[in-house]
PDB file of N, CA and C in Angstrom:
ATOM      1  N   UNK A   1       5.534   2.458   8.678  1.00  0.00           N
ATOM      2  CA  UNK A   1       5.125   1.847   7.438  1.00  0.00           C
ATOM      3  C   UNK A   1       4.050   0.800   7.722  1.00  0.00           C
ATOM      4  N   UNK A   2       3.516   0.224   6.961  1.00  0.00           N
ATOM      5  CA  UNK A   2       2.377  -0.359   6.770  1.00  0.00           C
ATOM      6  C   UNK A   2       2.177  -1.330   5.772  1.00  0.00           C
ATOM      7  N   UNK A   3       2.286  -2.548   6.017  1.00  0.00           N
ATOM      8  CA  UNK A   3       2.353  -3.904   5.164  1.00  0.00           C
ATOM      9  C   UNK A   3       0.877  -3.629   4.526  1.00  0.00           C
ATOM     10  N   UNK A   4       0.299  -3.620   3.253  1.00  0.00           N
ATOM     11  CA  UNK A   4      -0.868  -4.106   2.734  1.00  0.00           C
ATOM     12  C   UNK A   4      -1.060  -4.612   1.350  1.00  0.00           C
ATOM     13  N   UNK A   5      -2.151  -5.132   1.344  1.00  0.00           N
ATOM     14  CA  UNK A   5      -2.590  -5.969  -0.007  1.00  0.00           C
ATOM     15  C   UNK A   5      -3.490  -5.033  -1.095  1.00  0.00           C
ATOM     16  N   UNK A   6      -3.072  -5.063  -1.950  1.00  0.00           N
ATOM     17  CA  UNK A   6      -3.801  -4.153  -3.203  1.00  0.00           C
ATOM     18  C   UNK A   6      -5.064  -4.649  -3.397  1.00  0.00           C
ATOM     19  N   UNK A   7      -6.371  -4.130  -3.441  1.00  0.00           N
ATOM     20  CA  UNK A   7      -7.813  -5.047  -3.590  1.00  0.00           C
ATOM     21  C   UNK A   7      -8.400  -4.643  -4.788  1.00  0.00           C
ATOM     22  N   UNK A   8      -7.685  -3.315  -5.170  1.00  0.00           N
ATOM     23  CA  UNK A   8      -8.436  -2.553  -6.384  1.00  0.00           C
ATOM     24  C   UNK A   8      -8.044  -1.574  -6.655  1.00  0.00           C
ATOM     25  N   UNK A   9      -8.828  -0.518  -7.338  1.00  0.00           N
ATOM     26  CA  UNK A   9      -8.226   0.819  -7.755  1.00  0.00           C
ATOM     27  C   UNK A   9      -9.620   2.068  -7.697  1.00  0.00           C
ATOM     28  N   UNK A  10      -9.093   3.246  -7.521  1.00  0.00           N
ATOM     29  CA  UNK A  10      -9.906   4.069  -7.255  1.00  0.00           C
ATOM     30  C   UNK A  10      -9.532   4.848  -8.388  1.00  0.00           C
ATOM     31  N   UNK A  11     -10.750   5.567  -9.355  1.00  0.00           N
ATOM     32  CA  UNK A  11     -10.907   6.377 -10.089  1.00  0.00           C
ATOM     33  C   UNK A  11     -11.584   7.465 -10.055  1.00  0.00           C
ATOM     34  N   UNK A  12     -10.416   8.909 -10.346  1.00  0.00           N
ATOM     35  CA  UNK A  12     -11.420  10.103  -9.717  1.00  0.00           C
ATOM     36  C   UNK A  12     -10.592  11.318 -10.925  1.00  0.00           C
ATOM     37  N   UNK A  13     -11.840  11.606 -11.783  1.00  0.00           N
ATOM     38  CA  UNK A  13     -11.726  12.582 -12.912  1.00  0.00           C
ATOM     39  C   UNK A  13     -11.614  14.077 -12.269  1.00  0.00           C
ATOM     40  N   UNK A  14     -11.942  14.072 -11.387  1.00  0.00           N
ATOM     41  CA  UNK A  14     -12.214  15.527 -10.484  1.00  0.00           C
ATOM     42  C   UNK A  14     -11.345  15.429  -9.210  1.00  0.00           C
ATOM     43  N   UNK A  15     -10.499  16.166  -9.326  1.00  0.00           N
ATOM     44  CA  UNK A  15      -9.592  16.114  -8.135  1.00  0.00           C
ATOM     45  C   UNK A  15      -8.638  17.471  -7.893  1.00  0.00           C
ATOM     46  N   UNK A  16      -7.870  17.063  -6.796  1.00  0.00           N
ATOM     47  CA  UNK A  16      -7.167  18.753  -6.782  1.00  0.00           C
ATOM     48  C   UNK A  16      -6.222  18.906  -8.241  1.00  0.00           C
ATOM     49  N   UNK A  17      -5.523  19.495  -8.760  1.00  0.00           N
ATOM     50  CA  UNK A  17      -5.028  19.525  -9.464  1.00  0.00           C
ATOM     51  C   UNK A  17      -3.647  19.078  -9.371  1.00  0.00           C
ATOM     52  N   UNK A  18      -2.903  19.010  -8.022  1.00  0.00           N
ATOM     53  CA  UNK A  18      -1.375  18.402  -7.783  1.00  0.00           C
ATOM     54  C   UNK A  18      -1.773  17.019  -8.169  1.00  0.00           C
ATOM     55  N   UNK A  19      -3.363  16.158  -8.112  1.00  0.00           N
ATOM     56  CA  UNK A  19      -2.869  15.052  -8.055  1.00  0.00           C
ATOM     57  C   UNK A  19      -3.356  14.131  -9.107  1.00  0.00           C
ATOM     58  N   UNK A  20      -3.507  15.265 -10.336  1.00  0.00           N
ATOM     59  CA  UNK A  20      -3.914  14.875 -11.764  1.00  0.00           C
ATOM     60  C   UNK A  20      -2.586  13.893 -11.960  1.00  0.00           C
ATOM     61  N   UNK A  21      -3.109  12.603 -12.887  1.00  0.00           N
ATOM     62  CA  UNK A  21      -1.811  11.877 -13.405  1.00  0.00           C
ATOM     63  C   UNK A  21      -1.934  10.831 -12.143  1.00  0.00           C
ATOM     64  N   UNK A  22      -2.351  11.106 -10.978  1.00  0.00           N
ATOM     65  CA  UNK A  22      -1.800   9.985  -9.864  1.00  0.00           C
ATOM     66  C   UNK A  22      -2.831   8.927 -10.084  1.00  0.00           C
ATOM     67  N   UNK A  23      -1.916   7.768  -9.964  1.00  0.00           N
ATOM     68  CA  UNK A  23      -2.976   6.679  -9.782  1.00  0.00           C
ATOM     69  C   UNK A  23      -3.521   6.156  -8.371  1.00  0.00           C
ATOM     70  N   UNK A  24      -4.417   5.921  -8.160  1.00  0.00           N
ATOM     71  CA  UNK A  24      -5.024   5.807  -6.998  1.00  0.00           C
ATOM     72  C   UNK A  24      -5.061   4.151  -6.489  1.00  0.00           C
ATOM     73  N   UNK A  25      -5.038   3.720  -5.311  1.00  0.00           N
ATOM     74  CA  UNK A  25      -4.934   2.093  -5.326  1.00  0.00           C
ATOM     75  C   UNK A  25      -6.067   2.050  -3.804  1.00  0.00           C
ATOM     76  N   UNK A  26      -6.474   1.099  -3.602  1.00  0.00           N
ATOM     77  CA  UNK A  26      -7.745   0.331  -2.831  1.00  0.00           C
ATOM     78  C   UNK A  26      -6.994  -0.658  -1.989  1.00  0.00           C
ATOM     79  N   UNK A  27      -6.700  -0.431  -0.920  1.00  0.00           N
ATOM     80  CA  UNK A  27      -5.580  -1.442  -0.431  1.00  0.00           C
ATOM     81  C   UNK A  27      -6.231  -1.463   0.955  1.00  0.00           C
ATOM     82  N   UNK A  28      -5.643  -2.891   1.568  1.00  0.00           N
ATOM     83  CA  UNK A  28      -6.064  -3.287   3.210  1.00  0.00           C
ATOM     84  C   UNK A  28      -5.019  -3.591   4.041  1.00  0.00           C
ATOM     85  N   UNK A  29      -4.880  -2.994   4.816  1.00  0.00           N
ATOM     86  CA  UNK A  29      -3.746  -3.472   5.897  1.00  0.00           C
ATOM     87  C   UNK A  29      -3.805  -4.946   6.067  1.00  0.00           C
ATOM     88  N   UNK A  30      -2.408  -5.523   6.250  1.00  0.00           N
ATOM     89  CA  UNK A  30      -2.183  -6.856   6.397  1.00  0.00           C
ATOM     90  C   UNK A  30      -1.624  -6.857   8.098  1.00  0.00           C
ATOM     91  N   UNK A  31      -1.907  -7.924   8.796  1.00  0.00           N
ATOM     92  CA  UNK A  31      -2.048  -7.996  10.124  1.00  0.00           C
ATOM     93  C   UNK A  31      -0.983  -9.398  10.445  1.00  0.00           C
ATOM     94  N   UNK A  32       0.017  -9.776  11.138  1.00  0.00           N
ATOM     95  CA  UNK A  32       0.139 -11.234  11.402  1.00  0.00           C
ATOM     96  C   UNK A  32      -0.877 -11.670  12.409  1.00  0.00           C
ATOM     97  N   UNK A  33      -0.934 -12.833  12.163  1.00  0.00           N
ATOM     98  CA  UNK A  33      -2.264 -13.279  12.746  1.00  0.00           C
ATOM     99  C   UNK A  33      -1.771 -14.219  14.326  1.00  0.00           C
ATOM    100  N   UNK A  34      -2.385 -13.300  15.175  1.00  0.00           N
ATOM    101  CA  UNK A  34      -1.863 -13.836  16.772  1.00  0.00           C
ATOM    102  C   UNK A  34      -1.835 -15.623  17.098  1.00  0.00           C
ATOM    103  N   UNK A  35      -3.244 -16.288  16.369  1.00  0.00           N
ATOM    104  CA  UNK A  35      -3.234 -17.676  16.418  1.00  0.00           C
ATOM    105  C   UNK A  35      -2.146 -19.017  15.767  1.00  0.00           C
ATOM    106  N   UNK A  36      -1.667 -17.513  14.485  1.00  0.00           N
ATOM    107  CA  UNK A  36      -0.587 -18.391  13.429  1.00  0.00           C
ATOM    108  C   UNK A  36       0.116 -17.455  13.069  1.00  0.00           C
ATOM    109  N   UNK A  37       1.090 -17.267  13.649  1.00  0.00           N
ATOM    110  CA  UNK A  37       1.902 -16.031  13.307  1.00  0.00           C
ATOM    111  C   UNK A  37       2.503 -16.313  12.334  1.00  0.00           C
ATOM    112  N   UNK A  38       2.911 -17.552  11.619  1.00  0.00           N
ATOM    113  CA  UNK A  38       3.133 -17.768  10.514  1.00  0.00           C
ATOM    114  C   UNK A  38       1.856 -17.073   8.715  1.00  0.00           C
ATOM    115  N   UNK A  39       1.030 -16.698   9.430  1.00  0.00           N
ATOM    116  CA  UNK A  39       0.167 -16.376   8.151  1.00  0.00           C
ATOM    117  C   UNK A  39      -0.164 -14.761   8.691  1.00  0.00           C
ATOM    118  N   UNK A  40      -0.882 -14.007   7.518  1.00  0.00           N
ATOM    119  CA  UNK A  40      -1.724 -12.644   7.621  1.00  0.00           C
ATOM    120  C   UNK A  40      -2.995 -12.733   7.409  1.00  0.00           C
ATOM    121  N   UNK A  41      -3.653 -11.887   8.457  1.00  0.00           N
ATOM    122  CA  UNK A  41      -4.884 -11.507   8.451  1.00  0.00           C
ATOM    123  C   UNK A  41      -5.220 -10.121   7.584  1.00  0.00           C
ATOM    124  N   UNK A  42      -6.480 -10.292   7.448  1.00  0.00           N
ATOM    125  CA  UNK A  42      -6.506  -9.011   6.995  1.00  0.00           C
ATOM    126  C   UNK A  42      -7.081  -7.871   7.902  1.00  0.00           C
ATOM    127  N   UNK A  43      -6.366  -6.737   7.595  1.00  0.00           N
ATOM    128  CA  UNK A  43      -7.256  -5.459   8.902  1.00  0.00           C
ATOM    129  C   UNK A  43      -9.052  -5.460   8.526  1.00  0.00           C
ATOM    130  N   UNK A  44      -9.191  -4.866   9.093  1.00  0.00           N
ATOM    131  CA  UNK A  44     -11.057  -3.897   9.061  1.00  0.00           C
ATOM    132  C   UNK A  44     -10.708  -2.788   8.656  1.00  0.00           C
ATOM    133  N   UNK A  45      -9.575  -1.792   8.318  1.00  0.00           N
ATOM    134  CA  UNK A  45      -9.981  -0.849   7.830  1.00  0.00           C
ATOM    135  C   UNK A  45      -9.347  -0.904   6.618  1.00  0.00           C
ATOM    136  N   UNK A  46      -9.801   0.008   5.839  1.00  0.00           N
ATOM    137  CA  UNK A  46      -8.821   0.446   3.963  1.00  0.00           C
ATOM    138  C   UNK A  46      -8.223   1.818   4.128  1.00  0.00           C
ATOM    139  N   UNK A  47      -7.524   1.309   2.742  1.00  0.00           N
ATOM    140  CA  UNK A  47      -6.954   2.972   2.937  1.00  0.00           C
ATOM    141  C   UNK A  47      -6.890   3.289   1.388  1.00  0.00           C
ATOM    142  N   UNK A  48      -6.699   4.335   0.859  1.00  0.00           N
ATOM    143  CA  UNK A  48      -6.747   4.934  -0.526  1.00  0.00           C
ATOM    144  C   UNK A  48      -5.015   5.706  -0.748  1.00  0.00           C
ATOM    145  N   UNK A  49      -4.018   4.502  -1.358  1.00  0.00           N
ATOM    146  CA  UNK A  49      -3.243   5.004  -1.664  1.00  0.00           C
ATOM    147  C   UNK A  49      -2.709   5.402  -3.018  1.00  0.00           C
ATOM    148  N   UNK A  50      -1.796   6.626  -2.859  1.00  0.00           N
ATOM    149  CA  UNK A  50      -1.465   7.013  -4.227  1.00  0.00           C
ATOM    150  C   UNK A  50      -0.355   5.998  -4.716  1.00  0.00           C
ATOM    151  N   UNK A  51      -0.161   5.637  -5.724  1.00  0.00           N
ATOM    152  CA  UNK A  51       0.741   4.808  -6.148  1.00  0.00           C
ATOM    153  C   UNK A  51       1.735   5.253  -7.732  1.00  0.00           C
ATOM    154  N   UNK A  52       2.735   5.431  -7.523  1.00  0.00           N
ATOM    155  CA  UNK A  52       3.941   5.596  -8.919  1.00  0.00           C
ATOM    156  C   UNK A  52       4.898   4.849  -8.924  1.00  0.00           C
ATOM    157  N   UNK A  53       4.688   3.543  -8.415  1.00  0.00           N
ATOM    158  CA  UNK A  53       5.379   2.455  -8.506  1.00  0.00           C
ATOM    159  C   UNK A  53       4.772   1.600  -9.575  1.00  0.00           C
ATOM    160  N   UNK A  54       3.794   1.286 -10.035  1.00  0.00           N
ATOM    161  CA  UNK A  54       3.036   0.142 -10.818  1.00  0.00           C
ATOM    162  C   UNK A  54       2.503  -0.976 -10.214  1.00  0.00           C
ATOM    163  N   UNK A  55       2.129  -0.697  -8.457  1.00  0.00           N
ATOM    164  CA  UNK A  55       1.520  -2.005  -8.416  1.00  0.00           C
ATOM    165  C   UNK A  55       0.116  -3.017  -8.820  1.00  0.00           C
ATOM    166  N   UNK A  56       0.166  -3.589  -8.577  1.00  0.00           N
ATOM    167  CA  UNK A  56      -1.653  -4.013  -9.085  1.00  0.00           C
ATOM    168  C   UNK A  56      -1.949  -5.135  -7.877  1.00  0.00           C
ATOM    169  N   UNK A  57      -3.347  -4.887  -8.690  1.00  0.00           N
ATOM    170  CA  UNK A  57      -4.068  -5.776  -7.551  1.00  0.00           C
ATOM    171  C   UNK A  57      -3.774  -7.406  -7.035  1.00  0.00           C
ATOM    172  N   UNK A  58      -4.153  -7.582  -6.041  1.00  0.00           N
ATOM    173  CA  UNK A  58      -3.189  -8.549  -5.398  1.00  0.00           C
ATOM    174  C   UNK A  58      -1.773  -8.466  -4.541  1.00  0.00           C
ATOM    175  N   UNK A  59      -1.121  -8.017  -5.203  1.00  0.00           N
ATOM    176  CA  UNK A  59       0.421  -7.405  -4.925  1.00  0.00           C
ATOM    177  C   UNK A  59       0.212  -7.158  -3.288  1.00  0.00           C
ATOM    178  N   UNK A  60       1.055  -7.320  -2.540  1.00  0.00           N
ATOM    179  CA  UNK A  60       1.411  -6.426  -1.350  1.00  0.00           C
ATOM    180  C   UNK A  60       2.334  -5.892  -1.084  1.00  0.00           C
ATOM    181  N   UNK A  61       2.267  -4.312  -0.828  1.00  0.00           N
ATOM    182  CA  UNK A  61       2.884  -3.158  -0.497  1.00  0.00           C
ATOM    183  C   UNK A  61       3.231  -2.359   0.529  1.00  0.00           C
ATOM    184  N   UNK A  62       4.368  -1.304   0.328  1.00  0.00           N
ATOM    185  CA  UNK A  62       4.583  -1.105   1.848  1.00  0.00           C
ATOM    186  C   UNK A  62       3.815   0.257   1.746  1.00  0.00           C
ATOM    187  N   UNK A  63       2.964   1.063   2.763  1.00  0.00           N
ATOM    188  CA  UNK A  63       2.746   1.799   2.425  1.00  0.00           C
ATOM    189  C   UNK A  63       3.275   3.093   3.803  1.00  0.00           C
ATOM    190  N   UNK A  64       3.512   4.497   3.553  1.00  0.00           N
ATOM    191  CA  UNK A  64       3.538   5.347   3.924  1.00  0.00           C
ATOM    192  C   UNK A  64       2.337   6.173   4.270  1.00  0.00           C
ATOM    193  N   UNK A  65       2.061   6.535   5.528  1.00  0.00           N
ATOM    194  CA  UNK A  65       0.985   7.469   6.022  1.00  0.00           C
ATOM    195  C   UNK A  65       1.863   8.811   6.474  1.00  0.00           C
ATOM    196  N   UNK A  66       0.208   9.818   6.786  1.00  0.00           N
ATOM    197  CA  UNK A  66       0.617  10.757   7.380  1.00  0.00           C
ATOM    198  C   UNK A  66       1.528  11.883   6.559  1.00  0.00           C
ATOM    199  N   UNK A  67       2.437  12.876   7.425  1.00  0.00           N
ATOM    200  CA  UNK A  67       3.133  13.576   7.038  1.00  0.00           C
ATOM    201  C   UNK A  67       4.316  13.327   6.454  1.00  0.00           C
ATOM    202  N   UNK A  68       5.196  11.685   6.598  1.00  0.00           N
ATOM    203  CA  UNK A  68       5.725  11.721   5.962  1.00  0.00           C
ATOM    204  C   UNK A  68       5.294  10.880   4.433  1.00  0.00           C
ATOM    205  N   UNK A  69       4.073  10.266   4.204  1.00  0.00           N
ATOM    206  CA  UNK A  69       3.673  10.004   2.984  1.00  0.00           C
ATOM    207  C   UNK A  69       4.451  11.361   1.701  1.00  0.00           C
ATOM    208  N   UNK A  70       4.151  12.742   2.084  1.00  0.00           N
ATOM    209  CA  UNK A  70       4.579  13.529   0.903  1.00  0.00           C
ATOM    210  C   UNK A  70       5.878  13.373   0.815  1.00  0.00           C
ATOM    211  N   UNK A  71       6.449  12.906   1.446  1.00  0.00           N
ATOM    212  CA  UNK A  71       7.951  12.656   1.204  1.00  0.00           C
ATOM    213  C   UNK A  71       8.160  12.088   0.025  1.00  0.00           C
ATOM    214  N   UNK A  72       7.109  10.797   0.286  1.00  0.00           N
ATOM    215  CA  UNK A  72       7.506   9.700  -1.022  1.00  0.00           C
ATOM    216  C   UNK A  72       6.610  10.352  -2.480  1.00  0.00           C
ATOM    217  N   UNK A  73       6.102  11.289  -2.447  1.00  0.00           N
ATOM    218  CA  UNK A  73       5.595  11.816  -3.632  1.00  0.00           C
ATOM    219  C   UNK A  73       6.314  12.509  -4.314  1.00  0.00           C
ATOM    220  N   UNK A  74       5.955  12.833  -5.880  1.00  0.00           N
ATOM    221  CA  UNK A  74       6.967  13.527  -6.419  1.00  0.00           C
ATOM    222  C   UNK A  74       7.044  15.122  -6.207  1.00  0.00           C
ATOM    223  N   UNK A  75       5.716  15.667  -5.612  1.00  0.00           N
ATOM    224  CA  UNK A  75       5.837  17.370  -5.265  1.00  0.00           C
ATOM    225  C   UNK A  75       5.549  17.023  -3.904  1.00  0.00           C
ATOM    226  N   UNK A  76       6.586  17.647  -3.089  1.00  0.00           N
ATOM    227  CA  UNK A  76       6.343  17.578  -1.748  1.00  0.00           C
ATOM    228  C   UNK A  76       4.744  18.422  -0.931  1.00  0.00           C
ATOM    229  N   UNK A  77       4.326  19.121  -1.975  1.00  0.00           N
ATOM    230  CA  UNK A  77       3.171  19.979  -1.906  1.00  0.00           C
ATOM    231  C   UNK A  77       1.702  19.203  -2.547  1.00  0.00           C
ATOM    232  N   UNK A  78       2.120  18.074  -2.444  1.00  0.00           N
ATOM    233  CA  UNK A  78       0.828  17.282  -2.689  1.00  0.00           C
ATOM    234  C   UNK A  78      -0.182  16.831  -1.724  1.00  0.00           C
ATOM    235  N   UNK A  79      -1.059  16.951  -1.802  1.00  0.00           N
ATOM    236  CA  UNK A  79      -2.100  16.750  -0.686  1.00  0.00           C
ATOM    237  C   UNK A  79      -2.541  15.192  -0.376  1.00  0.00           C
ATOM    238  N   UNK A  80      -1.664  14.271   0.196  1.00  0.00           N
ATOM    239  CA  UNK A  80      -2.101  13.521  -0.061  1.00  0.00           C
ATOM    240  C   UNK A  80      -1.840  13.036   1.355  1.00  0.00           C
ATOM    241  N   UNK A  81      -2.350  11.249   2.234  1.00  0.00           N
ATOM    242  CA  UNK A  81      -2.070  11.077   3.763  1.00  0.00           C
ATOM    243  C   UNK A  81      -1.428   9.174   3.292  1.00  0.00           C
ATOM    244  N   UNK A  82      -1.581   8.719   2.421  1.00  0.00           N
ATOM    245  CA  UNK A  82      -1.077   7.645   1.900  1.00  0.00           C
ATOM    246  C   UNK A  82      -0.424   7.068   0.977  1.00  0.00           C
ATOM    247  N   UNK A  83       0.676   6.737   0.700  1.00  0.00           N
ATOM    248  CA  UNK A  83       1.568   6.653  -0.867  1.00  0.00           C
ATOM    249  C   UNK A  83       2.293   5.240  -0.356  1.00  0.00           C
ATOM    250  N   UNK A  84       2.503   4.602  -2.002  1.00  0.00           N
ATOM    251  CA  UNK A  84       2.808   3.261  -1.759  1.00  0.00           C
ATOM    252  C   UNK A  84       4.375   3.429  -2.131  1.00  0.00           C
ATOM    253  N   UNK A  85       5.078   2.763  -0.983  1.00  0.00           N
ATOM    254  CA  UNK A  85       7.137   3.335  -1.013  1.00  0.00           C
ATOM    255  C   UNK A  85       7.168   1.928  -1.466  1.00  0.00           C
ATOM    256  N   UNK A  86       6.430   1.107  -1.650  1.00  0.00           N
ATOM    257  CA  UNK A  86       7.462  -0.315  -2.326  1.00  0.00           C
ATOM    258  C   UNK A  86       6.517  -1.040  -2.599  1.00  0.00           C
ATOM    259  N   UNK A  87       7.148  -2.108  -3.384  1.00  0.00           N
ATOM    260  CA  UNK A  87       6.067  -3.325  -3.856  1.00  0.00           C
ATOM    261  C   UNK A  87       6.931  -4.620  -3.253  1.00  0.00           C
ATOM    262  N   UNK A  88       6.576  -5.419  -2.325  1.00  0.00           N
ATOM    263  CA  UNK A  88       7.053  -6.119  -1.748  1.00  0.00           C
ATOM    264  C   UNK A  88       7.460  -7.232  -2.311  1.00  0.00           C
ATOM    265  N   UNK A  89       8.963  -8.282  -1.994  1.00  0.00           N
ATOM    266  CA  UNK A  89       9.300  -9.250  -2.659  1.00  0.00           C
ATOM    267  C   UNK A  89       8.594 -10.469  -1.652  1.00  0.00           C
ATOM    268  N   UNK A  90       9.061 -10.667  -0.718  1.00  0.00           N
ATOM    269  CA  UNK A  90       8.809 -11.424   0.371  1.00  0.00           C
ATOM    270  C   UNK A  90       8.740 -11.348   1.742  1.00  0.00           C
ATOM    271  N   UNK A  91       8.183 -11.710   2.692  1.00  0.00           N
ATOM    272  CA  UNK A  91       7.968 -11.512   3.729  1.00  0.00           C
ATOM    273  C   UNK A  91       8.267 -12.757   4.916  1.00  0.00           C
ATOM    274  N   UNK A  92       8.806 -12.457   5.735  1.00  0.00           N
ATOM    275  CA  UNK A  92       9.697 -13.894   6.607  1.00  0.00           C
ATOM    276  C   UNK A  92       9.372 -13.200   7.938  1.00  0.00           C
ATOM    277  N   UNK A  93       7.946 -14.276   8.058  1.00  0.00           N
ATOM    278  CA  UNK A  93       7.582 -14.270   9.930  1.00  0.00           C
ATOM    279  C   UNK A  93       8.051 -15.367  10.606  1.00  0.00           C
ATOM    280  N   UNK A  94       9.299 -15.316  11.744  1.00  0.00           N
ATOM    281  CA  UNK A  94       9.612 -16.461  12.613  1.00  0.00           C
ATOM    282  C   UNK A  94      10.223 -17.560  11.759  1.00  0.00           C
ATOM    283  N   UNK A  95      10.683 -16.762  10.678  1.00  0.00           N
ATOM    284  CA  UNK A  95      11.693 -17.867  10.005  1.00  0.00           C
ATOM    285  C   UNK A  95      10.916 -18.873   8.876  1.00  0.00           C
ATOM    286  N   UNK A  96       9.580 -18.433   8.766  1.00  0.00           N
ATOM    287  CA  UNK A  96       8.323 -18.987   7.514  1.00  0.00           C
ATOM    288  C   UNK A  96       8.600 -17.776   6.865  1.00  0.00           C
ATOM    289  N   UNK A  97       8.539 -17.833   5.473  1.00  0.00           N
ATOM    290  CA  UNK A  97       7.656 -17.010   4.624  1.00  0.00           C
ATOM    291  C   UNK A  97       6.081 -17.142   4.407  1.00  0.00           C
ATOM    292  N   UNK A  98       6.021 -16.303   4.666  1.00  0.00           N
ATOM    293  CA  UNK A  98       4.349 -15.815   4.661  1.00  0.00           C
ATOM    294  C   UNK A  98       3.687 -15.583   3.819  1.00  0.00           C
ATOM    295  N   UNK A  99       4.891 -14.597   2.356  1.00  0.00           N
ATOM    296  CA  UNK A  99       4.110 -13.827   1.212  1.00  0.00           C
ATOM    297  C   UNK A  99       5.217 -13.935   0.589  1.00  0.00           C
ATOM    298  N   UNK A 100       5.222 -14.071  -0.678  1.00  0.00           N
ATOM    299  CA  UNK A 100       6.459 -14.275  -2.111  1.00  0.00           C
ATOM    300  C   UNK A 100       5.285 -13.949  -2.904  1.00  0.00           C
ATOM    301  N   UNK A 101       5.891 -13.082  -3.766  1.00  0.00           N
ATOM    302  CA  UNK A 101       5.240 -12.026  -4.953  1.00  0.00           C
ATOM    303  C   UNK A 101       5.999 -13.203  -6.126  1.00  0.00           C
ATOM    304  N   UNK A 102       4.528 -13.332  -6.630  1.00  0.00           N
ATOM    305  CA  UNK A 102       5.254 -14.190  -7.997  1.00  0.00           C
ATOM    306  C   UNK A 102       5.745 -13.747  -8.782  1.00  0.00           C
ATOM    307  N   UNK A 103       7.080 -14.658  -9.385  1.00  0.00           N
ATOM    308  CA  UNK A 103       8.151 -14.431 -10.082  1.00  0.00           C
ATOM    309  C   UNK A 103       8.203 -14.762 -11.569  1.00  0.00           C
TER     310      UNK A 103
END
């Protein structure tokens, strides 16, 4: 799994047809940061995940890659390499919280 932060959303009218209806999300891997392990960095790369949870931007999520990403989809025959399995409450590095999703 894969801690990341929602940055935006991707919109695409033309797509395969399993993945009409999916919403698409703009997200960045979140990193703890070696100097302050109490805080997150952000990665260098993005990723384009599908999302049927409702998250939005800002939010950080857990996300699923790879082969088992179709797991977390609703047709296991979906073509997809990224899907978001949760919307995160809080996060506790070394006994700090790091990230609390406002309440």
């Amino acid at each position: 799994m894969i801690l990341a932060r929602v940055e935006g959303s991707v919109v695409s009218t033309k797509k395969n047809l399993k993945m009409t209806g999916s919403k698409f999300l703009f997200v960045r891997p979140l990193l703890v940061d070696p100097a302050n392990p109490g805080a997150f960095k952000s990665g260098t790369n993005t990723i384009i995940a599908v999302d049927e949870l409702g998250a939005g931007e800002g939010e950080v999520v857990l996300i699923a890659q790879g082969s088992s990403a179709r797991l977390g989809a609703k047709d296991k025959d979906t073509p997809l390499d990224a899907v978001v399995i949760g919307i995160v409450d809080t996060v506790d590095v070394q006994k700090k919280i790091v990230y609390r999703a406002n309440a």
